[in-house]
N, C-alpha and C. Protein backbone atom coordinates (compact mmCIF):
# COMPACT_ATOMS: atom_id res chain seq x y z
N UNK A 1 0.83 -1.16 0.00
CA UNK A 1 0.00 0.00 0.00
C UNK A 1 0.87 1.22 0.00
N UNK A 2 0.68 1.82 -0.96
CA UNK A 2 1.42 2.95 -1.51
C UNK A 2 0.18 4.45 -0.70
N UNK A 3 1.04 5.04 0.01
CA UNK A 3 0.02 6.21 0.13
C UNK A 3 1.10 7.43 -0.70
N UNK A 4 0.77 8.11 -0.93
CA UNK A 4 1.19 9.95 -1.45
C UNK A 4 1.49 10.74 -0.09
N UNK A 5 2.31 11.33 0.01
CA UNK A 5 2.10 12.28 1.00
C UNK A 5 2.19 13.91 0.09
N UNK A 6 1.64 14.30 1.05
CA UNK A 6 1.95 15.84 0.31
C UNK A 6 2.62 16.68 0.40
N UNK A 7 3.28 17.01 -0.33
CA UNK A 7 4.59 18.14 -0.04
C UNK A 7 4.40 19.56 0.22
N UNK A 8 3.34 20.00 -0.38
CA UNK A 8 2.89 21.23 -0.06
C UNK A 8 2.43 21.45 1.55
N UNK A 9 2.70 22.38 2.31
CA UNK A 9 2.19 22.71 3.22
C UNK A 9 0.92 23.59 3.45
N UNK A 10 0.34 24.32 2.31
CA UNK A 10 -0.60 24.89 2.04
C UNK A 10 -1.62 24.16 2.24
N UNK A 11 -2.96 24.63 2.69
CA UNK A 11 -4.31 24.29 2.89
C UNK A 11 -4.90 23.79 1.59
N UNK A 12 -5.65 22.89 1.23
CA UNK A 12 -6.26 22.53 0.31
C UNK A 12 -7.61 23.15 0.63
N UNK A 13 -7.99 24.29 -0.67
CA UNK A 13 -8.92 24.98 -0.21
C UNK A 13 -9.76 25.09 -1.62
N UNK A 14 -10.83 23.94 -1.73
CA UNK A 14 -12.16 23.61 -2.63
C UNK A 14 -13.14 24.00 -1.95
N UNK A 15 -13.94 24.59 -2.50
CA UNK A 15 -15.63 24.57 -2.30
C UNK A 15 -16.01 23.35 -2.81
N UNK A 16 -17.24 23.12 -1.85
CA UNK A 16 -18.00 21.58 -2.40
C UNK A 16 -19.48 22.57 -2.86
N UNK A 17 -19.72 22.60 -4.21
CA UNK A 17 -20.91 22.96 -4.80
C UNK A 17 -21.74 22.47 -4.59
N UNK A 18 -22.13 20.99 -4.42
CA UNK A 18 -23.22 20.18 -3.97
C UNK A 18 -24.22 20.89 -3.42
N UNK A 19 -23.94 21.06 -2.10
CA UNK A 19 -25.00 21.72 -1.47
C UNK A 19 -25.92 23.39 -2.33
N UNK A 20 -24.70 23.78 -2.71
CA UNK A 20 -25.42 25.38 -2.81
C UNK A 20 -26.09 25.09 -4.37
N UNK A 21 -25.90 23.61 -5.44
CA UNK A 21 -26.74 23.49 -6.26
C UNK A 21 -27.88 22.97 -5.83
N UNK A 22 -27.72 22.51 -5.18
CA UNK A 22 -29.25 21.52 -3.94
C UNK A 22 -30.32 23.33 -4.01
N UNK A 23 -29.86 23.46 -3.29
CA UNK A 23 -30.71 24.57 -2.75
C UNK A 23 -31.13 25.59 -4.16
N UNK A 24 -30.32 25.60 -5.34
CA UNK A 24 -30.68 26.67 -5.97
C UNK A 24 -31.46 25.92 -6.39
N UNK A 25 -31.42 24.42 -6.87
CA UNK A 25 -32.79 23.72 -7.70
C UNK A 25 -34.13 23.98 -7.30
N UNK A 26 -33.91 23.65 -5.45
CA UNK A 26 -35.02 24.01 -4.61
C UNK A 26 -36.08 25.09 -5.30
N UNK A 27 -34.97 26.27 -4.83
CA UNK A 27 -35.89 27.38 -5.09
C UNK A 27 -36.13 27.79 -6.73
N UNK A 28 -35.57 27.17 -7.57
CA UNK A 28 -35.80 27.28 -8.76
C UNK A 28 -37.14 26.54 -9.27
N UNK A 29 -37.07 25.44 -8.70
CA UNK A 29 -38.71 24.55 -8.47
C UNK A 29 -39.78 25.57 -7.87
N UNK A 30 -39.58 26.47 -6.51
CA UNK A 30 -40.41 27.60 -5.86
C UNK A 30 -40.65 28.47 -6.67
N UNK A 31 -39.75 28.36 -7.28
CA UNK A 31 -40.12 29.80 -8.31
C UNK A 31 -41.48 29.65 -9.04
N UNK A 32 -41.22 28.53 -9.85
CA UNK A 32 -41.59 27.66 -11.92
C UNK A 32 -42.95 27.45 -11.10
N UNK A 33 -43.27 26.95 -9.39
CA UNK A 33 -44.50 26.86 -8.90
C UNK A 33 -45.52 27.83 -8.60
N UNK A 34 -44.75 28.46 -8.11
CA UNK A 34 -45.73 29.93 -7.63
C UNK A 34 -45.72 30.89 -8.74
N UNK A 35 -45.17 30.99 -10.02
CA UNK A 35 -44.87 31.91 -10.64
C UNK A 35 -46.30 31.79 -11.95
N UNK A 36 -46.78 30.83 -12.18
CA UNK A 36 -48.47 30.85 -12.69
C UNK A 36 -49.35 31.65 -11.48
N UNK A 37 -49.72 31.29 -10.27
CA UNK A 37 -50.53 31.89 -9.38
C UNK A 37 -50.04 33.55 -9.19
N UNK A 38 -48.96 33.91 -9.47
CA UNK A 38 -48.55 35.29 -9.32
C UNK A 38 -49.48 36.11 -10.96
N UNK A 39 -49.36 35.45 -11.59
CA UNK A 39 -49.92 35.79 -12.68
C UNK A 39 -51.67 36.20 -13.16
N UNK A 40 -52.20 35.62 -12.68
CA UNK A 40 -53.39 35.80 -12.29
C UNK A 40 -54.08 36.26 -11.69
N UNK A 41 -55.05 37.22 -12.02
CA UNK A 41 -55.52 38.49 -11.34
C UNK A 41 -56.77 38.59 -10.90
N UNK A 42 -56.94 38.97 -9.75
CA UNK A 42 -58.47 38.84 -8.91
C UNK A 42 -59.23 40.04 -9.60
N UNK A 43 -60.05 40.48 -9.91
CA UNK A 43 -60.88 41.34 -9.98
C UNK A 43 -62.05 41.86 -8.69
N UNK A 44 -61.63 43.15 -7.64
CA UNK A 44 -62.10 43.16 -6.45
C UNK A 44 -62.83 44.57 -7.06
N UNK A 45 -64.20 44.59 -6.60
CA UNK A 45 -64.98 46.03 -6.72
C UNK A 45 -64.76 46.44 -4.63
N UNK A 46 -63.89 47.31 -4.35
CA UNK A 46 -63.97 47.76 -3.47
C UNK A 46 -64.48 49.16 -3.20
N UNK A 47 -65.11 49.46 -2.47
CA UNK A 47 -65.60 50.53 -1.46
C UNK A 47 -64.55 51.79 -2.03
N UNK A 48 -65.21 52.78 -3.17
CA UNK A 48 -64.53 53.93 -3.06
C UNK A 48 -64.92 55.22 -1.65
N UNK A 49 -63.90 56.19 -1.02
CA UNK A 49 -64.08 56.73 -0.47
C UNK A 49 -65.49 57.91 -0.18
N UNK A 50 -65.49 58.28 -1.51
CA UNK A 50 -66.65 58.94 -1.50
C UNK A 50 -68.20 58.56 -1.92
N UNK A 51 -68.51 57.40 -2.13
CA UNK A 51 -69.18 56.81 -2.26
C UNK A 51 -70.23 56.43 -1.30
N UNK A 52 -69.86 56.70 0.02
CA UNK A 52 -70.68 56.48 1.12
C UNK A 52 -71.69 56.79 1.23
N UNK A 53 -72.58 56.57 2.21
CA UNK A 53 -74.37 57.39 2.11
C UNK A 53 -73.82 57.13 3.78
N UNK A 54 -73.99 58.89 4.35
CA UNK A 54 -73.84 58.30 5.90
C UNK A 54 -75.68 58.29 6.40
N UNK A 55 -76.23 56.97 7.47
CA UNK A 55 -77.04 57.55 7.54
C UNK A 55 -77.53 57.34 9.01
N UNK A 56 -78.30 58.22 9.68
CA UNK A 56 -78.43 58.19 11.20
C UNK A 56 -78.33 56.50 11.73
N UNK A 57 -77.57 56.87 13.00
CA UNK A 57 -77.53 56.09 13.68
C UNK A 57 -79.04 55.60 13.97
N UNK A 58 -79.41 54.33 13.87
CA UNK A 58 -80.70 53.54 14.67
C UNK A 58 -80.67 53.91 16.46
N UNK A 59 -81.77 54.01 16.75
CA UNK A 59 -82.37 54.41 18.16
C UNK A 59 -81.48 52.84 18.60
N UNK A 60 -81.07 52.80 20.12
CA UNK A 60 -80.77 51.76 20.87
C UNK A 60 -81.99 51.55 22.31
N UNK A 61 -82.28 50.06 21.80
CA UNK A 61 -83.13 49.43 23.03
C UNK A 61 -81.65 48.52 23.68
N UNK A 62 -82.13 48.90 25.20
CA UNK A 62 -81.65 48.19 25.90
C UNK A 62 -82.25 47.34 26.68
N UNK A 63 -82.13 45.77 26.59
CA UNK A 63 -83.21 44.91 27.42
C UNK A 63 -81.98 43.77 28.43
N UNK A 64 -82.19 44.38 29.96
CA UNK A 64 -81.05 43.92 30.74
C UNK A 64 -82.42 42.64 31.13
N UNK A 65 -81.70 41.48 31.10
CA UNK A 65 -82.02 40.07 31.77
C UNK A 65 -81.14 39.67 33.03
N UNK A 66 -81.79 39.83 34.34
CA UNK A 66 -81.16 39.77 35.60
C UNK A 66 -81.39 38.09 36.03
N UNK A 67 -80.47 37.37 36.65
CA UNK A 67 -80.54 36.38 37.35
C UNK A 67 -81.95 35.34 37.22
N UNK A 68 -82.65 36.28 38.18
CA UNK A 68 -84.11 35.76 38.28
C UNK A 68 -85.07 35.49 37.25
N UNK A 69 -84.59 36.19 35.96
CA UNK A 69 -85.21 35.90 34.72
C UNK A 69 -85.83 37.22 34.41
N UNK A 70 -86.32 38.32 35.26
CA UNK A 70 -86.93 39.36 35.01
C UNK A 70 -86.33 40.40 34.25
N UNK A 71 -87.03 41.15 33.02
CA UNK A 71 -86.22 41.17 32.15
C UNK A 71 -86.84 43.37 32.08
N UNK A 72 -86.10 44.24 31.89
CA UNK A 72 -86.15 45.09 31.75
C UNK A 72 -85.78 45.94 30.62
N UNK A 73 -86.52 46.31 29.76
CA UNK A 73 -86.84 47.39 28.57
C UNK A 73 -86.39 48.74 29.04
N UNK A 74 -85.17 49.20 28.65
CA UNK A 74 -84.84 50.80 28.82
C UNK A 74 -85.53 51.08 30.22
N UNK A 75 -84.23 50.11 31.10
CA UNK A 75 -84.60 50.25 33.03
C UNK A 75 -86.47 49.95 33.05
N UNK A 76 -87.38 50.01 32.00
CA UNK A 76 -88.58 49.70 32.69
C UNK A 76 -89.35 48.07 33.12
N UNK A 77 -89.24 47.60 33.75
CA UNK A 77 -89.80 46.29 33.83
C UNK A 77 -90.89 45.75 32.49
N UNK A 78 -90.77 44.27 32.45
CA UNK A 78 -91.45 43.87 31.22
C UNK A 78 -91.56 42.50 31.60
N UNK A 79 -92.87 41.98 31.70
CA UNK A 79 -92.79 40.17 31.29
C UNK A 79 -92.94 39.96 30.17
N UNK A 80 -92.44 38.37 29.85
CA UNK A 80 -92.28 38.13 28.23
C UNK A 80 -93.44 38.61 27.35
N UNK A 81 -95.02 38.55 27.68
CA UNK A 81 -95.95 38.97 26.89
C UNK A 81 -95.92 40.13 26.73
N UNK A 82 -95.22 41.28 27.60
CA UNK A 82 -95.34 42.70 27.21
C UNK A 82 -93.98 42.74 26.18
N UNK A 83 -92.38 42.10 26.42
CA UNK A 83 -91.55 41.76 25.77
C UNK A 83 -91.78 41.52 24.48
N UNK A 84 -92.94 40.82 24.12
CA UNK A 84 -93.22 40.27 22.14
C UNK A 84 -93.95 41.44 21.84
N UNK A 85 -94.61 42.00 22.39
CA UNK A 85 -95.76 43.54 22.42
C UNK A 85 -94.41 44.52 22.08
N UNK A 86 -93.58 44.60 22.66
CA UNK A 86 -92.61 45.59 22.92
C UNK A 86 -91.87 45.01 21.36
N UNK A 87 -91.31 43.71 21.29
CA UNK A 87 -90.09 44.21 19.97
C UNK A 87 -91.23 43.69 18.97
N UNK A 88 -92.70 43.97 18.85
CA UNK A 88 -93.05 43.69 17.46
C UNK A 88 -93.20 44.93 16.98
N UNK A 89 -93.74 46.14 17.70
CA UNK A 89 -93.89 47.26 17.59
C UNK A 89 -92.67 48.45 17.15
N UNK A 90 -91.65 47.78 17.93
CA UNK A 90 -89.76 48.14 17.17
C UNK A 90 -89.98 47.66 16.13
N UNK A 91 -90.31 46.76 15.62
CA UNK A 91 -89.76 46.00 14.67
C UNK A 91 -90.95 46.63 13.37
N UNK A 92 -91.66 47.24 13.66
CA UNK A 92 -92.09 47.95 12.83
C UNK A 92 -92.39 49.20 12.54
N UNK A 93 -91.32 49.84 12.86
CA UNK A 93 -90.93 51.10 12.66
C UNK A 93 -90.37 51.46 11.42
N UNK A 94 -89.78 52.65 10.82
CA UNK A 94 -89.35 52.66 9.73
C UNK A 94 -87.90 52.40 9.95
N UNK A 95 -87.09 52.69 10.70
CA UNK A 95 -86.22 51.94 10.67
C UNK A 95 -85.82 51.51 12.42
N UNK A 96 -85.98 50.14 12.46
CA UNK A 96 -86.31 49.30 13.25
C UNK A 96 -84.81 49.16 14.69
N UNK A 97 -84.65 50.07 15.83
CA UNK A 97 -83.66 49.75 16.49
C UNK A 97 -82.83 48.87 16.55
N UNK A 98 -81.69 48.93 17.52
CA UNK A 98 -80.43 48.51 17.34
C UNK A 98 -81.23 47.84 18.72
N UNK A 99 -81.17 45.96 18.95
CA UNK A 99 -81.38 45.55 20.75
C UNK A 99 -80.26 45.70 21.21
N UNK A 100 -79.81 45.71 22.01
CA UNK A 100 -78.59 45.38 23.33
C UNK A 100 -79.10 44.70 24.39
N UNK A 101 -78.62 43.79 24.18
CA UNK A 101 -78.72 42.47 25.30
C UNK A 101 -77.87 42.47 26.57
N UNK A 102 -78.03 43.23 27.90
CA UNK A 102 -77.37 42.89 28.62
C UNK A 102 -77.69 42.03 29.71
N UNK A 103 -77.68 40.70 29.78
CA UNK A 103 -77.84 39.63 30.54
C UNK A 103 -77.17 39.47 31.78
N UNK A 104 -77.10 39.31 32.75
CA UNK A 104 -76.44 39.45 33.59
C UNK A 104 -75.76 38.01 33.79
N UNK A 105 -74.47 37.78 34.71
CA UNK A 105 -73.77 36.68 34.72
C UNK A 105 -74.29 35.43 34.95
N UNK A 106 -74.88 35.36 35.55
CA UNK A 106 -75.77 33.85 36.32
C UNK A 106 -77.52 33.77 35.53
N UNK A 107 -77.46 34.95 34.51
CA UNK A 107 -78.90 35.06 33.43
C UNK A 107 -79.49 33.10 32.93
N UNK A 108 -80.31 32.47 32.87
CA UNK A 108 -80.46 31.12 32.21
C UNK A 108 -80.66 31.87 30.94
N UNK A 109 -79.59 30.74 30.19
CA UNK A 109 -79.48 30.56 28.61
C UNK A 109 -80.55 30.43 27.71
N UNK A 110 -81.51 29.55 28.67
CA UNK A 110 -82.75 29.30 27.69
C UNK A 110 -83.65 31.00 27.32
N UNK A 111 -83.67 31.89 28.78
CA UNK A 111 -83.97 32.93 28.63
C UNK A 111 -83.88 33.69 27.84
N UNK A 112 -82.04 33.98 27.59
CA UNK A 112 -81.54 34.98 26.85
C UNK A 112 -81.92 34.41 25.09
N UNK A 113 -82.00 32.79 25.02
CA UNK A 113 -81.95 32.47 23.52
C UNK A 113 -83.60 32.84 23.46
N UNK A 114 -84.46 32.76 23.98
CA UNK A 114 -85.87 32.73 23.82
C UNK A 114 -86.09 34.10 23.83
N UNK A 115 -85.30 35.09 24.55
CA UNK A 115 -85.31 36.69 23.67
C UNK A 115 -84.54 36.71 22.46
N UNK A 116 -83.62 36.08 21.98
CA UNK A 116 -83.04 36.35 21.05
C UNK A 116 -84.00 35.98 19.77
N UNK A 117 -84.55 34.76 20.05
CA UNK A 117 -85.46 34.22 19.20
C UNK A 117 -86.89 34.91 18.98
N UNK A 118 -86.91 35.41 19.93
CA UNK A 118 -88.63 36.37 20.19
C UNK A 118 -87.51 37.41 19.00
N UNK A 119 -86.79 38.46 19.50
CA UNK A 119 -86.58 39.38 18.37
C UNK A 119 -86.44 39.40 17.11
N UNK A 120 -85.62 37.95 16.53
CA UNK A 120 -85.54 37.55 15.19
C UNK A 120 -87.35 37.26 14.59
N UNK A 121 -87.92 36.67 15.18
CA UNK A 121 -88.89 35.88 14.50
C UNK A 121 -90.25 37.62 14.36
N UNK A 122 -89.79 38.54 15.35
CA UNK A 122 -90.30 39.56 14.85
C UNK A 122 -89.70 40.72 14.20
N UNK A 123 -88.52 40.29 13.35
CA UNK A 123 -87.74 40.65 12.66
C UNK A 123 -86.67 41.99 12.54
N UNK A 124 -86.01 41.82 13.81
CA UNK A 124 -85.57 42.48 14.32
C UNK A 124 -83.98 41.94 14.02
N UNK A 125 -83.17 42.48 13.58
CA UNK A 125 -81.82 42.40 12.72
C UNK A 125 -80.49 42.56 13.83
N UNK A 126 -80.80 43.72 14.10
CA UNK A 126 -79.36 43.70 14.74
C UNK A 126 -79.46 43.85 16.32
N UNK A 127 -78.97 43.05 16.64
CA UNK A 127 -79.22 42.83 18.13
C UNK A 127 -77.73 42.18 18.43
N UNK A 128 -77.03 42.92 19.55
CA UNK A 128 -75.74 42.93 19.76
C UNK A 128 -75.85 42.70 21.62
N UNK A 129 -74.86 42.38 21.94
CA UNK A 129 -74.59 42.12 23.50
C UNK A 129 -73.78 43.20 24.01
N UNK A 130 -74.21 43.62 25.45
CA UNK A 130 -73.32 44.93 26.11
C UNK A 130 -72.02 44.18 26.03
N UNK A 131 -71.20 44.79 26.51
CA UNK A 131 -69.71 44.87 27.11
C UNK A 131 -70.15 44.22 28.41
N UNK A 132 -68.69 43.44 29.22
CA UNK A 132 -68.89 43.32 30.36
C UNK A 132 -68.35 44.68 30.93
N UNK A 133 -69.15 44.50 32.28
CA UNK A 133 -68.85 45.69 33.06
C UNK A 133 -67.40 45.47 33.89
């Protein structure tokens, strides 16, 4: 067994290309892929600035549902039959209030959905929940 030795004392100093052709194929594949979908153009009709119609804010009902189930119309007391009396008569206005639902923490669910459902079915649209306090 014959080995070589080397006479030079200098560093043997190659780059190994391998890798950095690896990677350019990579992204050369990323490219050839995404480069149809870059091409192709959405057509969006967006919202010009002046275009707006501002128009009054809707009146706000507030109907707080406490614990016990008893349910209050703008602070005034209401049982459910005065409650369907109350948002059918909103609900036919010319333009029909904003509800706010403020339920209180320990409110039953069935309550709050059976107002929610009383307001929809007398077609009452936007009905939103307070903030917690």
């Amino acid at each position: 067994m014959a080995f070589s030795a080397r006479v030079q004392a200098a560093p043997l100093a190659q780059i190994n290309v391998t890798p950095l052709v690896d990677v350019l194929l990579v992204l050369l594949v990323i490219v050839m892929i995404t480069s149809p979908a870059l091409t192709h153009k959405l057509k969006l009709d967006l919202p010009q600035a002046g275009r707006t119609t501002h128009t009054n804010p809707s009146e706000r009902v507030r109907l707080a549902i406490h614990t016990d189930g008893s349910m209050y119309w703008n602070d005034m007391p209401v049982n459910p039959a005065m409650l369907e009396a109350q948002l059918a008569v909103a609900a036919r206005t010319p333009q029909p209030p904003r509800l706010l639902l403020d339920p209180a923490d320990g409110a039953s669910y069935e309550v709050v959905a059976s107002v929610i459902a009383g307001a929809k079915r007398q077609g009452l649209e936007k009905i939103d929940f307070m903030a917690a306090r």
